[in-house]
C-alpha atoms as a PDB file:
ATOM      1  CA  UNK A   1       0.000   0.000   0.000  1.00  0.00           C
ATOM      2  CA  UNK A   2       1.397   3.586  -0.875  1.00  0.00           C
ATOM      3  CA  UNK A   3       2.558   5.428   1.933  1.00  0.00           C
ATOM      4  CA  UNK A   4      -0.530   7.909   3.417  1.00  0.00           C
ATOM      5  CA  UNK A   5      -0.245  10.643   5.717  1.00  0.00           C
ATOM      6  CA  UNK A   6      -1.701   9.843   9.218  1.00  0.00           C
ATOM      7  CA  UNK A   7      -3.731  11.210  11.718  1.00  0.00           C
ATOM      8  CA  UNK A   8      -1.503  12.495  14.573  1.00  0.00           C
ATOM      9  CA  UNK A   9      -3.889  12.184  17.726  1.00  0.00           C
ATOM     10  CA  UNK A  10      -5.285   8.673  18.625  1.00  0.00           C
ATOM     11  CA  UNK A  11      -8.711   8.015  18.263  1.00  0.00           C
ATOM     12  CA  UNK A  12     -11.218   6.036  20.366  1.00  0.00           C
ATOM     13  CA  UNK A  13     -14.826   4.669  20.295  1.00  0.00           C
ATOM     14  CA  UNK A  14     -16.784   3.278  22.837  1.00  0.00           C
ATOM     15  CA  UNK A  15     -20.138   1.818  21.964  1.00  0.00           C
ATOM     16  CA  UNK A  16     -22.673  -1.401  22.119  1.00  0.00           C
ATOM     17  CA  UNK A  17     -21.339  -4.349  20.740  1.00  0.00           C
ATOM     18  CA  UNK A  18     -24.247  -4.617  17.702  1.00  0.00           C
ATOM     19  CA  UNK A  19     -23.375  -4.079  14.127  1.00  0.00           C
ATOM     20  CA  UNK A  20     -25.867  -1.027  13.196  1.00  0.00           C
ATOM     21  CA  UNK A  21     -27.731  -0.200   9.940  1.00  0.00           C
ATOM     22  CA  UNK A  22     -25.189   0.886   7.425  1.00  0.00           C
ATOM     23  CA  UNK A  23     -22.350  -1.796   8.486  1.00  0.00           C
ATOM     24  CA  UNK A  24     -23.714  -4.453   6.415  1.00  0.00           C
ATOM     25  CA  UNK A  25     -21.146  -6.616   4.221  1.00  0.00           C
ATOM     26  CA  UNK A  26     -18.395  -4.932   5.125  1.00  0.00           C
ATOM     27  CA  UNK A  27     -16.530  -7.377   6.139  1.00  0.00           C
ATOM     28  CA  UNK A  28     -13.642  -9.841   4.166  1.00  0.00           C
ATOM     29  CA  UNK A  29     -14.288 -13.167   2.737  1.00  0.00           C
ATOM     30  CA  UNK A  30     -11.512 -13.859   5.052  1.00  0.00           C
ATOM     31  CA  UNK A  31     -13.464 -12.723   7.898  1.00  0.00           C
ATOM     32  CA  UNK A  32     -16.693 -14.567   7.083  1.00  0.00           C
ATOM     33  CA  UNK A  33     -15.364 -17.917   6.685  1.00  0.00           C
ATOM     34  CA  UNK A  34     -13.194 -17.267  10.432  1.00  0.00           C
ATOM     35  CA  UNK A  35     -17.123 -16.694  11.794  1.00  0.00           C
ATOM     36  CA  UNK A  36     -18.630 -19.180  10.247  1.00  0.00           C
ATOM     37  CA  UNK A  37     -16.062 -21.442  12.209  1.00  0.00           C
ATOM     38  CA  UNK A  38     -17.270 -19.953  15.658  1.00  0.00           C
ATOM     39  CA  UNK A  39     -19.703 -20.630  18.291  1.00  0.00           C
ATOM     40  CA  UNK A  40     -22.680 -18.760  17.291  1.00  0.00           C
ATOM     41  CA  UNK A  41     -22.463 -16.156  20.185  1.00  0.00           C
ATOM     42  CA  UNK A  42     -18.819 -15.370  19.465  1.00  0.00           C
ATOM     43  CA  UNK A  43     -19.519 -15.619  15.699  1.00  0.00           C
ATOM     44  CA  UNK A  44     -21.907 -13.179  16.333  1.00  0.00           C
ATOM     45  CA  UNK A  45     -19.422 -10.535  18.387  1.00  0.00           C
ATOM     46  CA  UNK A  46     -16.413 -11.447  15.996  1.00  0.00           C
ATOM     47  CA  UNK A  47     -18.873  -9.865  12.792  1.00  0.00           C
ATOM     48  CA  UNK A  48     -20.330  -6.838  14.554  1.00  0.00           C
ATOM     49  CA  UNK A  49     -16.809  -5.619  16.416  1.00  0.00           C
ATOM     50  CA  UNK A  50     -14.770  -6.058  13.151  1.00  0.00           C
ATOM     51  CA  UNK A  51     -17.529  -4.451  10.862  1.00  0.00           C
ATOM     52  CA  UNK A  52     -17.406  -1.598  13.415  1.00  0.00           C
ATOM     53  CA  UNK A  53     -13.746  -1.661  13.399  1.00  0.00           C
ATOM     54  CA  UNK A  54     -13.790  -1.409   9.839  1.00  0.00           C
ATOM     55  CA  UNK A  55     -16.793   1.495   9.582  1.00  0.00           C
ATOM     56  CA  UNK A  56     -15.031   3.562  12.054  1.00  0.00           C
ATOM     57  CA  UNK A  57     -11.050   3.182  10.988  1.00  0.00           C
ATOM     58  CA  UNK A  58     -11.429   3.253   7.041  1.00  0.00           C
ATOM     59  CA  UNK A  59     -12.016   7.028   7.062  1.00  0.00           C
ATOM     60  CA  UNK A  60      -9.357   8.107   9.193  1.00  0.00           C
ATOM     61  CA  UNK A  61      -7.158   6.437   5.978  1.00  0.00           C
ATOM     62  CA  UNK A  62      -9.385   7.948   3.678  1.00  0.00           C
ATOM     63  CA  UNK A  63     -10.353   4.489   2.645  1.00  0.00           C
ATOM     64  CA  UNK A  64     -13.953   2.576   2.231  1.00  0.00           C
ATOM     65  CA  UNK A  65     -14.652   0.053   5.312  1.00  0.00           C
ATOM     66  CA  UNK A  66     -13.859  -2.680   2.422  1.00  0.00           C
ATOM     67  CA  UNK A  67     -10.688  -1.468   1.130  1.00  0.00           C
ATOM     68  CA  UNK A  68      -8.720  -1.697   4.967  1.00  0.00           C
ATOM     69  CA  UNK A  69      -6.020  -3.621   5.299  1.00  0.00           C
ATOM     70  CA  UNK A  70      -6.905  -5.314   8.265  1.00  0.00           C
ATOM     71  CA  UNK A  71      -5.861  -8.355   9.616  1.00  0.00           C
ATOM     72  CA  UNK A  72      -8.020  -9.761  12.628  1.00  0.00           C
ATOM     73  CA  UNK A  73      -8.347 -13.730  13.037  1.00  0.00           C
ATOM     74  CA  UNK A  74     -10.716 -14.165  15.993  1.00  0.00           C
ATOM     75  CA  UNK A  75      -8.564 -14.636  19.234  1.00  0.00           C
ATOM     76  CA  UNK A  76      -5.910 -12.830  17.833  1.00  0.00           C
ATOM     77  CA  UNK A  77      -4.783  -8.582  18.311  1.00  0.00           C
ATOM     78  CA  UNK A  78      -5.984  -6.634  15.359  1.00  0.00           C
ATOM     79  CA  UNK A  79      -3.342  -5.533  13.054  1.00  0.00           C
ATOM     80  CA  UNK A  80      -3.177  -3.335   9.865  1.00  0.00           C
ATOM     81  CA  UNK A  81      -0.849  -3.098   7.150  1.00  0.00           C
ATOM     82  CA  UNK A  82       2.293  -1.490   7.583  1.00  0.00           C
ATOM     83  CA  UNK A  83       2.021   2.677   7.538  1.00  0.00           C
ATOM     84  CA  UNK A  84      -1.072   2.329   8.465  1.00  0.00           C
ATOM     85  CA  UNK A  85      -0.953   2.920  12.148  1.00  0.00           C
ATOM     86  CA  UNK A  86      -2.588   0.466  14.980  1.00  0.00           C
ATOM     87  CA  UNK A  87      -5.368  -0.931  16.849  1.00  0.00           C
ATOM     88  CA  UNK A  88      -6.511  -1.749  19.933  1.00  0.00           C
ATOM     89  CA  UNK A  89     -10.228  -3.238  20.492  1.00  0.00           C
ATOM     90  CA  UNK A  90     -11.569  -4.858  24.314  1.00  0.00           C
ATOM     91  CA  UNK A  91     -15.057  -6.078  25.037  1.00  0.00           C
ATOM     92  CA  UNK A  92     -16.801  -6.131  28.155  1.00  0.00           C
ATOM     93  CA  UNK A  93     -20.480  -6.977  28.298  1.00  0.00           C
ATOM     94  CA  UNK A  94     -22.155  -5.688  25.452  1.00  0.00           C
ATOM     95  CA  UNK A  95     -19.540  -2.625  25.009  1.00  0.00           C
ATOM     96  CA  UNK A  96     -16.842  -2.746  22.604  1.00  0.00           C
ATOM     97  CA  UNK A  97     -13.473   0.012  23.338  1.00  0.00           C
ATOM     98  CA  UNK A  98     -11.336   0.536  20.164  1.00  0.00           C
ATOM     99  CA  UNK A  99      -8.933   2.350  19.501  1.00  0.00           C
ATOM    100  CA  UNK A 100      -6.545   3.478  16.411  1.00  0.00           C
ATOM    101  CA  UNK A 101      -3.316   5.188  16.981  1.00  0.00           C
ATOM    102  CA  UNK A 102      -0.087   6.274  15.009  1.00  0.00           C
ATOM    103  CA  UNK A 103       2.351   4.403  17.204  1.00  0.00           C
ATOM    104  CA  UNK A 104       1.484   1.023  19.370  1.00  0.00           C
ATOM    105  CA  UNK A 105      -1.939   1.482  21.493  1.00  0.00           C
ATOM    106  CA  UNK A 106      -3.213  -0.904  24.079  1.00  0.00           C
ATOM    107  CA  UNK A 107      -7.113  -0.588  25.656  1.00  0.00           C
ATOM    108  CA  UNK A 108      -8.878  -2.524  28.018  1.00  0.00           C
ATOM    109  CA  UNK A 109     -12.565  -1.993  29.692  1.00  0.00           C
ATOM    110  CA  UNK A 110     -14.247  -2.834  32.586  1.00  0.00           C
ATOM    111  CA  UNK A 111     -17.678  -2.188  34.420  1.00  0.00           C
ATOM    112  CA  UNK A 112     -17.009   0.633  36.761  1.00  0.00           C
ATOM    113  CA  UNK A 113     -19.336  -0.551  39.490  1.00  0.00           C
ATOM    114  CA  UNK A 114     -18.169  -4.730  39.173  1.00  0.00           C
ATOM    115  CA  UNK A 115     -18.254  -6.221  41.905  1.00  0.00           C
ATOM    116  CA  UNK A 116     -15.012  -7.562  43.418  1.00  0.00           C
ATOM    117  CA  UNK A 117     -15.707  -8.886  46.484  1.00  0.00           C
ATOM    118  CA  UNK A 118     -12.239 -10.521  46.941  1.00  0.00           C
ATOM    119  CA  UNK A 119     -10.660  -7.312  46.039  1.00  0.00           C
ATOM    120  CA  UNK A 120      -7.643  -7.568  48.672  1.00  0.00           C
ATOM    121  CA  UNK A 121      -6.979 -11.349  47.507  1.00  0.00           C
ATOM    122  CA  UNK A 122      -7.063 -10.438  43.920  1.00  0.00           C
ATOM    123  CA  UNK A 123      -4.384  -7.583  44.882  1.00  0.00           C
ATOM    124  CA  UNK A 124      -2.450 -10.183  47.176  1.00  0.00           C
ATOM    125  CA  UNK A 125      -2.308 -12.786  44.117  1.00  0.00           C
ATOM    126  CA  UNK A 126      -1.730 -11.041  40.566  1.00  0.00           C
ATOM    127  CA  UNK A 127      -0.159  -7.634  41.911  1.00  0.00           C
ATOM    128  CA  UNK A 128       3.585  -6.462  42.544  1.00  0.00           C
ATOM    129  CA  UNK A 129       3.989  -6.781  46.788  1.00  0.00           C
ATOM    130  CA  UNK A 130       4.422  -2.716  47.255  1.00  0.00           C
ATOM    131  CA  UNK A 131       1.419  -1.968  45.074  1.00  0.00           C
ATOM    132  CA  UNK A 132      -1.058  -4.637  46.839  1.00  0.00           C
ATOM    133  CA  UNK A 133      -0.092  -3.017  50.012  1.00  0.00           C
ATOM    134  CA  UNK A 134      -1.098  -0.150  49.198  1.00  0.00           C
ATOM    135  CA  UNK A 135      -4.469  -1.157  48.007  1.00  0.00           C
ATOM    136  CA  UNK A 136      -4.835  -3.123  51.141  1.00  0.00           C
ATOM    137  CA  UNK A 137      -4.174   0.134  53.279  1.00  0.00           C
ATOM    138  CA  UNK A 138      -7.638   1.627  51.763  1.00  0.00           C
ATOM    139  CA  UNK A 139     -10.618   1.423  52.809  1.00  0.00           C
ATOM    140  CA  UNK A 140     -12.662  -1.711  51.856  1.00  0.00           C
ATOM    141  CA  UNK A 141     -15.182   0.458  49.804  1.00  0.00           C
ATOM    142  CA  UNK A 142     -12.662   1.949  47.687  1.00  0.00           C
ATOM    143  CA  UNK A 143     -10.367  -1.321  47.208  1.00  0.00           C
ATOM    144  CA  UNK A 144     -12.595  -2.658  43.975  1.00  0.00           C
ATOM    145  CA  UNK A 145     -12.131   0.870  42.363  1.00  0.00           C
ATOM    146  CA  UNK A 146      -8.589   1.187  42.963  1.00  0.00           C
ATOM    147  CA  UNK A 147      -7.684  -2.223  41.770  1.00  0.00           C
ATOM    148  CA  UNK A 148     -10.248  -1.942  38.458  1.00  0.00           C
ATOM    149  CA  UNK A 149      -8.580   1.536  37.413  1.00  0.00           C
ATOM    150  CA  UNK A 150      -4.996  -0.227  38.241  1.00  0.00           C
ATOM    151  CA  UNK A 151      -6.480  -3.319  36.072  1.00  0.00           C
ATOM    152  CA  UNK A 152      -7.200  -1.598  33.225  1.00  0.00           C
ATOM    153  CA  UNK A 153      -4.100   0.031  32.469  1.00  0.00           C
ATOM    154  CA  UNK A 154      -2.029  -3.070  33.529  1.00  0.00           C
ATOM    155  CA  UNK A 155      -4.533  -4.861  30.767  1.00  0.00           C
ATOM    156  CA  UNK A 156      -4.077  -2.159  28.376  1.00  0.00           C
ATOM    157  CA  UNK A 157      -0.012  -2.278  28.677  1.00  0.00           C
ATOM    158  CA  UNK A 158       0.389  -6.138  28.271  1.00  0.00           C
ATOM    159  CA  UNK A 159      -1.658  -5.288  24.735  1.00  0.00           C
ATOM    160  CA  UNK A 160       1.073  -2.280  24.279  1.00  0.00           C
ATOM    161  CA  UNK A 161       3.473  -4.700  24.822  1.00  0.00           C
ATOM    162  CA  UNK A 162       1.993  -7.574  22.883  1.00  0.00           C
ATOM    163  CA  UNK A 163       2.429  -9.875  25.559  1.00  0.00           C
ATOM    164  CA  UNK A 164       0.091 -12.307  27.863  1.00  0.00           C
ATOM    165  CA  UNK A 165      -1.542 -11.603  31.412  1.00  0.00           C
ATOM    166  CA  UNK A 166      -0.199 -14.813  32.754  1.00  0.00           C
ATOM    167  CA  UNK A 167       3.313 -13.334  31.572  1.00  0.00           C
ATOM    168  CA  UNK A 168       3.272  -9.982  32.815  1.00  0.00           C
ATOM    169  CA  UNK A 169       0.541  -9.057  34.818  1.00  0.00           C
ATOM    170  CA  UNK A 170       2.781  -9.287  38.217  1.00  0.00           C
ATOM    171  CA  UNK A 171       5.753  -7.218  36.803  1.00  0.00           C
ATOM    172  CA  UNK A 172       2.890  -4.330  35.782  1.00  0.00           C
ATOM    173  CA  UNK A 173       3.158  -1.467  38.638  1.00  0.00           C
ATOM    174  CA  UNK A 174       0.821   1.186  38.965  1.00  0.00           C
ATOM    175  CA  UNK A 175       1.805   3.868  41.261  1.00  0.00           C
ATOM    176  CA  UNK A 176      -1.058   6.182  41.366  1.00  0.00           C
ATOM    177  CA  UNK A 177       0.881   8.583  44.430  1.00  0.00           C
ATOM    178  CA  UNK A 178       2.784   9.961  41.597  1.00  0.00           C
ATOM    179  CA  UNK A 179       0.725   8.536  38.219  1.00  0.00           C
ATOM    180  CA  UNK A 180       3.002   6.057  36.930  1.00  0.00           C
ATOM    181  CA  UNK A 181       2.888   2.616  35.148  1.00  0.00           C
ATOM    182  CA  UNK A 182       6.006   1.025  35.348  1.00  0.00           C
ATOM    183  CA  UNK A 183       6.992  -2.504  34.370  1.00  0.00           C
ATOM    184  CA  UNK A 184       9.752  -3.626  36.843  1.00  0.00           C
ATOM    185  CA  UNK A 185      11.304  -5.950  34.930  1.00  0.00           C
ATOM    186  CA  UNK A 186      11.803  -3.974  31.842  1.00  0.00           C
ATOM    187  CA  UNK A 187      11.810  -0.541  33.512  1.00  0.00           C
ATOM    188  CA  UNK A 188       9.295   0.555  30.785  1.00  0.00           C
ATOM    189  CA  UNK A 189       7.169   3.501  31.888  1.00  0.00           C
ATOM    190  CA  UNK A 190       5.129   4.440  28.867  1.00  0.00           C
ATOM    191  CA  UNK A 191       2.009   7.337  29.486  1.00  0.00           C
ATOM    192  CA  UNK A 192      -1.536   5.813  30.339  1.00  0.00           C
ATOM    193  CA  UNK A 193      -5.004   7.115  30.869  1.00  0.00           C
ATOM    194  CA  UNK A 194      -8.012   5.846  32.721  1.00  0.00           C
ATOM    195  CA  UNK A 195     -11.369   7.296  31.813  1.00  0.00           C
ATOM    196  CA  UNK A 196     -14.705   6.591  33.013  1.00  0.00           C
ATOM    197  CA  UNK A 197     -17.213   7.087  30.561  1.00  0.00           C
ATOM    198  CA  UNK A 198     -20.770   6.120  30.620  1.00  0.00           C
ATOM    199  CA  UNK A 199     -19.984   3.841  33.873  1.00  0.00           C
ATOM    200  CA  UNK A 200     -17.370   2.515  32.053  1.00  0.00           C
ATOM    201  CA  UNK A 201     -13.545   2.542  32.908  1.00  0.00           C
ATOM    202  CA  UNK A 202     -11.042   3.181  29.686  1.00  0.00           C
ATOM    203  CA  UNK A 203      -7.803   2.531  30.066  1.00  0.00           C
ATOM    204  CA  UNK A 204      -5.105   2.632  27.147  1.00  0.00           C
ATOM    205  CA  UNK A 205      -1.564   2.652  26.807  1.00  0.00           C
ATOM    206  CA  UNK A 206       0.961   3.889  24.454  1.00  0.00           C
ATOM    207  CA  UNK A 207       3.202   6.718  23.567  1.00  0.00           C
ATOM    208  CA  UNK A 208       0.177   8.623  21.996  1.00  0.00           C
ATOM    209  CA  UNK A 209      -2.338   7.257  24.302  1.00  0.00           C
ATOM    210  CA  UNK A 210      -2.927  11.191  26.167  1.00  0.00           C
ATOM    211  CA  UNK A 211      -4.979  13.645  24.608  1.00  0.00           C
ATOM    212  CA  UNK A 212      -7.056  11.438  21.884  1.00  0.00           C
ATOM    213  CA  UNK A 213     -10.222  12.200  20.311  1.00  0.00           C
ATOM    214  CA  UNK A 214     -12.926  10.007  21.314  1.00  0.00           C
ATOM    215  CA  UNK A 215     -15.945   9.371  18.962  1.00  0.00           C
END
């Protein structure tokens, strides 16, 4: 594909996970036959998230929702073609976050008001020792909150970093006395946002992850 000019600021949408009027065959051959080899529940979220992909990224490339180069086997990260910038989608419930950036972008989303009744174990198990401690030393009410707005970004940076939860989740520090997510192992420290929107909590990663337009 010819090289394009690019959108500087990241953009993000957040809406229900249905495929509205207007989206319809959209989608690759490609992409139909990896549905048609799905569950029909996931066959059903794998059409309407990548038709929406496809609707809302094509005209940032000045492109028809057809015409993306888009490569997104189900279970795998979304990827476009080379010069063409990259994606991040997450679902929770029937919401669907997705984002498009310039340089690597990672999202995740999460019901603002889930419940986490094991809160302080969850912080004991998957979280670094000095960042579970101080989780533990608030309140019980605010515990869930803290450790949902600390899972979203950790969630969001082990997409930044194309790697796995059961890899990296533990080495993921979010120090939110001074507003930093560090990896410990790596010494990474790259800029992250948490938004709550609708009752929703946002949380993306990347070098152009602050100060993005969202549709």
């Amino acid at each position: 594909m010819p090289s394009r000019v690019l959108p500087t600021l990241t953009h993000y949408w957040l809406r229900p996970l249905g495929a509205p009027a207007g989206t319809e065959g959209v989608l690759s051959q490609r992409e139909l036959t990896w549905a048609e080899g799905l569950p029909p529940a996931l066959a059903q979220r794998y059409r309407a998230s990548r038709s929406l992909l496809r609707c809302w990224v094509a005209p940032l490339l000045a492109l028809e929702p057809r015409e993306l180069p888009l490569h997104s086997p189900p279970g795998q990260a979304p990827r476009l073609a080379p010069g063409c910038g990259h994606l991040s989608l997450s679902h929770s419930g029937d919401r669907l976050l997705l984002a498009w950036s310039p340089q690597p972008i990672g999202v995740d989303l999460e019901w603002a008001q889930r419940p986490l009744p094991a809160a302080a174990a969850l912080a004991r198990r998957f979280y670094p020792p000095q960042e579970a401690a101080r989780l533990l030393a608030l309140p019980a009410a605010a515990q869930a909150r803290a450790l949902l707005e600390s899972w979203v970004r950790k969630e969001a940076a082990i997409k930044w970093q194309g790697s796995a939860l059961a890899r990296d989740l533990r080495h993921w520090l979010w120090d939110g006395d001074v507003g930093e997510l560090r990896h410990l192992a790596e010494g990474w420290s790259p800029p992250s946002v948490c938004r709550e929107i609708e009752g929703w909590l946002c949380g993306a990663v990347g070098e152009a992850a602050a100060g993005g337009i969202w549709g």
